[in-house]
N, C-alpha and C. Protein backbone atom coordinates (compact mmCIF):
# COMPACT_ATOMS: atom_id res chain seq x y z
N UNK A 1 101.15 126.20 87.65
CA UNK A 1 101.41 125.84 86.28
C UNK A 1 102.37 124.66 86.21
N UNK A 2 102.82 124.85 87.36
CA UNK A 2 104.41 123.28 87.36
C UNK A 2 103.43 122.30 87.62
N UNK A 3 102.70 122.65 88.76
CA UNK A 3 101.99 121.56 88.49
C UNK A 3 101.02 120.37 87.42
N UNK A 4 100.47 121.53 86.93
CA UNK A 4 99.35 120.69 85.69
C UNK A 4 100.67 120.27 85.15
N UNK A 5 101.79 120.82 84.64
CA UNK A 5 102.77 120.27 83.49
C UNK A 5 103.72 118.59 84.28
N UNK A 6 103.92 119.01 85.30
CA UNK A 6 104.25 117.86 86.09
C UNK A 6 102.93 116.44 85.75
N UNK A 7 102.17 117.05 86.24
CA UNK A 7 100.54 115.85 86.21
C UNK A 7 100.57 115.29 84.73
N UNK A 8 100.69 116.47 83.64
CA UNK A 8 100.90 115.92 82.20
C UNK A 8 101.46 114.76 81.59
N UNK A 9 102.83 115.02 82.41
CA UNK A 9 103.82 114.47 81.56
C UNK A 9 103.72 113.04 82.75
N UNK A 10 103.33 113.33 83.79
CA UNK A 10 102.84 111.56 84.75
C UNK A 10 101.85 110.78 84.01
N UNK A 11 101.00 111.48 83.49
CA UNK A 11 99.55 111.29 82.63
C UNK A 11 99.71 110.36 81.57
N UNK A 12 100.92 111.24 80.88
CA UNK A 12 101.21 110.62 79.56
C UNK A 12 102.76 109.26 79.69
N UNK A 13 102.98 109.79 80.69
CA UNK A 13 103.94 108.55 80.97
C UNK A 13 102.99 107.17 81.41
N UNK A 14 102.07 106.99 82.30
CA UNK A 14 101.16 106.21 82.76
C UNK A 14 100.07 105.34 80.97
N UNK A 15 99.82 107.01 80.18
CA UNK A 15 99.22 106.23 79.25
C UNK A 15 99.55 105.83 78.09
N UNK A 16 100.88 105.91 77.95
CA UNK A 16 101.72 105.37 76.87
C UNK A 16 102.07 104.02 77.03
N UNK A 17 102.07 103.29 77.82
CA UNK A 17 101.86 101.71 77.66
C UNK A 17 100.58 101.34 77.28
N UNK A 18 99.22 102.13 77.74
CA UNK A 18 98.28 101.51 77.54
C UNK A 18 98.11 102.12 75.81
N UNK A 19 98.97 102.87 75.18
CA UNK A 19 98.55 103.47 73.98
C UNK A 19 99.41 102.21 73.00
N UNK A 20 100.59 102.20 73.75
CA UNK A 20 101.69 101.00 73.00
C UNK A 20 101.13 99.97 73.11
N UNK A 21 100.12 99.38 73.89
CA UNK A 21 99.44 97.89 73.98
C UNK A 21 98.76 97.54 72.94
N UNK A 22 97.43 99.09 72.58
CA UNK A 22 96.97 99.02 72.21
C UNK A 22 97.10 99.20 70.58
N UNK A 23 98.37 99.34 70.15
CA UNK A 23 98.55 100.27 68.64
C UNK A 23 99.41 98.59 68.90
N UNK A 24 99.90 97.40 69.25
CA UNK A 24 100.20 96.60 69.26
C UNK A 24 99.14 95.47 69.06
N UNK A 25 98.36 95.33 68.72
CA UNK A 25 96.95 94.60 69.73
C UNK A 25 96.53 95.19 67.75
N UNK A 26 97.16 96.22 67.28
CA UNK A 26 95.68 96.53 66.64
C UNK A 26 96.67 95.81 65.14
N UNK A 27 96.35 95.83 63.71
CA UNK A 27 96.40 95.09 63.09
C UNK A 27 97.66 96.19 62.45
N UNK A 28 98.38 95.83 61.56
CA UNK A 28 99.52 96.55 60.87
C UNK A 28 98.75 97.35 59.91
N UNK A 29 98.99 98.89 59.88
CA UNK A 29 98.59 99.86 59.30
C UNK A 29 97.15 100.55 59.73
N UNK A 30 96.79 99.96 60.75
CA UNK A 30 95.53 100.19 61.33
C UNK A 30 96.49 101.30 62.34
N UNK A 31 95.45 102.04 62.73
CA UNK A 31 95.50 103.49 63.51
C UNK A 31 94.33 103.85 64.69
N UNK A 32 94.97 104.35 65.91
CA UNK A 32 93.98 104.78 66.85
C UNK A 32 92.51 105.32 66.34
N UNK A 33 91.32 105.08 66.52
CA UNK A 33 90.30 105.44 66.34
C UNK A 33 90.04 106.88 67.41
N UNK A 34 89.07 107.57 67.31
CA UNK A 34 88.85 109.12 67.82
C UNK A 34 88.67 108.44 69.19
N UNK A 35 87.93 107.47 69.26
CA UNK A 35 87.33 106.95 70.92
C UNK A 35 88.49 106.74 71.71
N UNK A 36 89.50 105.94 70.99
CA UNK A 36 90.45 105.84 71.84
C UNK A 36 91.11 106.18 72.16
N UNK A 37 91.69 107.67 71.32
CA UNK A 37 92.47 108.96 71.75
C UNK A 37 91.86 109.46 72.78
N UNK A 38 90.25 109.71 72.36
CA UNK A 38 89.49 110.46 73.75
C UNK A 38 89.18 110.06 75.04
N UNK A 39 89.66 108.67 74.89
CA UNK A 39 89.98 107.96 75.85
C UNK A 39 91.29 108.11 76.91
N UNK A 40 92.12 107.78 75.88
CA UNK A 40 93.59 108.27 76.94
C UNK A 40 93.77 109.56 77.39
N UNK A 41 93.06 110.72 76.19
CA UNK A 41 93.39 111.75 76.78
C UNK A 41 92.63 111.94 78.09
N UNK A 42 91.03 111.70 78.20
CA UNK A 42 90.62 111.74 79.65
C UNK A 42 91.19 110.86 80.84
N UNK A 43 91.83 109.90 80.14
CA UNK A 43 92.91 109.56 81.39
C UNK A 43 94.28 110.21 82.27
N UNK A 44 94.68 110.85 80.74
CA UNK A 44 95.85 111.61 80.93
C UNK A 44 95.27 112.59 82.06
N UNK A 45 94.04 113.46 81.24
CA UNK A 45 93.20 114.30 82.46
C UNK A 45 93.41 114.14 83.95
N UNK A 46 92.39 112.94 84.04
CA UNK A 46 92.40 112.87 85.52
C UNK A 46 93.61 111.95 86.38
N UNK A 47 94.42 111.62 85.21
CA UNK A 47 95.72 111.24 86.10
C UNK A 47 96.48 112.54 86.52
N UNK A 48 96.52 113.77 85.57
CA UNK A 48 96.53 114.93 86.07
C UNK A 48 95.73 115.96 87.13
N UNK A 49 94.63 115.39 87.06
CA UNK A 49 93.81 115.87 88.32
C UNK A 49 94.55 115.73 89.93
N UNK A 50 94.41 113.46 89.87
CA UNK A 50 95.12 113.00 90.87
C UNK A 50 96.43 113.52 91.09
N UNK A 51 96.94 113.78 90.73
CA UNK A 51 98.17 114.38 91.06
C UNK A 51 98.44 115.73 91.68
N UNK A 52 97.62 116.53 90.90
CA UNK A 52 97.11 117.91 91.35
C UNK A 52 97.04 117.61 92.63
N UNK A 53 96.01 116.85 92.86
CA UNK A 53 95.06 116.67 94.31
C UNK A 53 96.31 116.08 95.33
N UNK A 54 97.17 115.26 94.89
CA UNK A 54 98.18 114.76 95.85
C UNK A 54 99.07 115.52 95.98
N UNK A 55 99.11 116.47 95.31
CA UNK A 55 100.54 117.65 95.50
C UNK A 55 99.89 118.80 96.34
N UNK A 56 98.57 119.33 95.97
CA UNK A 56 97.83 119.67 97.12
C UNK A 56 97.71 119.58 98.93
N UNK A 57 97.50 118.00 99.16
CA UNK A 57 97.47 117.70 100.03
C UNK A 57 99.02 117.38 100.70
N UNK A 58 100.05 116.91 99.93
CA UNK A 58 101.48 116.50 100.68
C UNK A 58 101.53 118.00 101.25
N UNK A 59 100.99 119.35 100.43
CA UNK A 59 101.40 121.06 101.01
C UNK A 59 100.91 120.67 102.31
N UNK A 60 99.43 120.70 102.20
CA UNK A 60 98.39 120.87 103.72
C UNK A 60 98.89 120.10 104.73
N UNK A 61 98.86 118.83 104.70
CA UNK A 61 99.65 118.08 105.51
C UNK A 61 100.24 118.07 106.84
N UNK A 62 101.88 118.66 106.10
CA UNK A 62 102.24 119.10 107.06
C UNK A 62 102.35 120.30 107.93
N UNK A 63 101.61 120.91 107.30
CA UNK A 63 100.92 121.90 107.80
C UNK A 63 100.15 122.48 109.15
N UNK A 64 99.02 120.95 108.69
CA UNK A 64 98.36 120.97 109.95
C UNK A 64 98.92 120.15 111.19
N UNK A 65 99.72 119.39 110.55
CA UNK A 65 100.69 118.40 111.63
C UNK A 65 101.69 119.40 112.56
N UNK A 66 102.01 120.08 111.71
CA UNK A 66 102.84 121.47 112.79
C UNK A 66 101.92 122.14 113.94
N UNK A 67 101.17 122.79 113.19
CA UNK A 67 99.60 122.81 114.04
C UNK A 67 99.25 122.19 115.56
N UNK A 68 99.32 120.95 115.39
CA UNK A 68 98.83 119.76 115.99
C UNK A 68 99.95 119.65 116.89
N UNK A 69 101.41 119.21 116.65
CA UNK A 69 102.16 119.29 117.56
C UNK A 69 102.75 120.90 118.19
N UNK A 70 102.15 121.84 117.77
CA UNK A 70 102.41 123.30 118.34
C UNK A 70 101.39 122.86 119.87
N UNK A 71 100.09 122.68 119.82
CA UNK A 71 99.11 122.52 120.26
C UNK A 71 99.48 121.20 121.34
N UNK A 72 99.72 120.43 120.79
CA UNK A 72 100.48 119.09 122.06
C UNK A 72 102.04 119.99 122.63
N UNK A 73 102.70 120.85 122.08
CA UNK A 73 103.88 121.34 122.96
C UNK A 73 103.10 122.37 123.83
N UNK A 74 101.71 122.98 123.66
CA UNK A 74 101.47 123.68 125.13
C UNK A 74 101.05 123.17 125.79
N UNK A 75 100.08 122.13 125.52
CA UNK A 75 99.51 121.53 126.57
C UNK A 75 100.07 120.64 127.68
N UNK A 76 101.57 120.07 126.66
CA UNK A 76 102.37 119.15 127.34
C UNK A 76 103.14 120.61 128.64
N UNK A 77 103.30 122.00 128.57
CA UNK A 77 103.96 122.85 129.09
C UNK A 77 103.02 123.09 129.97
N UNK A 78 101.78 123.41 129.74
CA UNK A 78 100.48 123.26 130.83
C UNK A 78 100.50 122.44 131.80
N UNK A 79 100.60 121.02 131.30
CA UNK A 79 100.82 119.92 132.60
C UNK A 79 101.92 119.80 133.35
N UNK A 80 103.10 120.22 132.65
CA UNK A 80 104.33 120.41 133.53
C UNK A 80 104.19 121.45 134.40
N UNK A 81 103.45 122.42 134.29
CA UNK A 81 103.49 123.47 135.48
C UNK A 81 102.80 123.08 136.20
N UNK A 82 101.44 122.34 136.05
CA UNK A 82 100.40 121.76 136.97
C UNK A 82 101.27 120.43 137.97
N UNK A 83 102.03 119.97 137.38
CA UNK A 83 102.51 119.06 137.93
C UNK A 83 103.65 119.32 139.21
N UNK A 84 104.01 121.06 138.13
CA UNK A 84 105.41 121.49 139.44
C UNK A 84 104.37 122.08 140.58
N UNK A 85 103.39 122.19 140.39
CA UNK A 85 102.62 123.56 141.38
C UNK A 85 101.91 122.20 142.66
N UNK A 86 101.58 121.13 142.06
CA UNK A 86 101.31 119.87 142.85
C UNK A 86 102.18 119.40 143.56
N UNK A 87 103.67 119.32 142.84
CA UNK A 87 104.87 118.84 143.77
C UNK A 87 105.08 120.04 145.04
N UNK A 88 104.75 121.37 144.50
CA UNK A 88 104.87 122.10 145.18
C UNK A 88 104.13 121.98 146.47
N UNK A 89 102.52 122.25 146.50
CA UNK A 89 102.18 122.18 147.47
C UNK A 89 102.62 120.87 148.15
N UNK A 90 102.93 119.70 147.68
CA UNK A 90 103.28 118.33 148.58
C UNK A 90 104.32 118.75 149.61
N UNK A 91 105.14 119.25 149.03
CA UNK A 91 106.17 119.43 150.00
C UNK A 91 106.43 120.40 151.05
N UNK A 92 105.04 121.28 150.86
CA UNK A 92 104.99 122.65 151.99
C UNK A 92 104.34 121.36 153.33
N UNK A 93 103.60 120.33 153.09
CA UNK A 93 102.68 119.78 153.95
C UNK A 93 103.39 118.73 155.20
């Protein structure tokens, strides 16, 4: 829920210049038409989507990056034993 309200208020921060451009642009006493409310608001939308989706992914992330270097710290512990068990036999010879 923090989220969508977070995405909102990015949404509407992002489309309030393009709303101030446009209520600037338009003639004195003239007023947003329905298209162009339904306009920003589907912007607001999917600027709230994108955000969703990027707060999403910053979670996963690092996530799988922990993952990934869990997975490089055994293998790197794998080769160090392979490596002591090689020094090993060298030096029985």
């Amino acid at each position: 829920m923090r989220i969508v309200a977070i995405g909102f208020v990015i949404g509407l921060g992002l489309a309030a210049p393009a709303w101030a451009q446009s209520a600037a642009e338009a003639p004195k006493g003239a007023e947003l038409s329905q298209a162009d409310i339904k306009a920003l608001l589907e912007s607001a939308r999917e600027t709230a989507r994108a955000t969703r989706e990027s707060v999403d992914y910053a979670r996963v992330v690092p996530d799988i990056l922990q993952q990934i270097l869990a997975k490089l710290d055994k293998l790197e512990d794998k080769l160090d034993k392979l490596e002591n068990a090689v020094k090993a036999q060298n030096k029985r010879r």
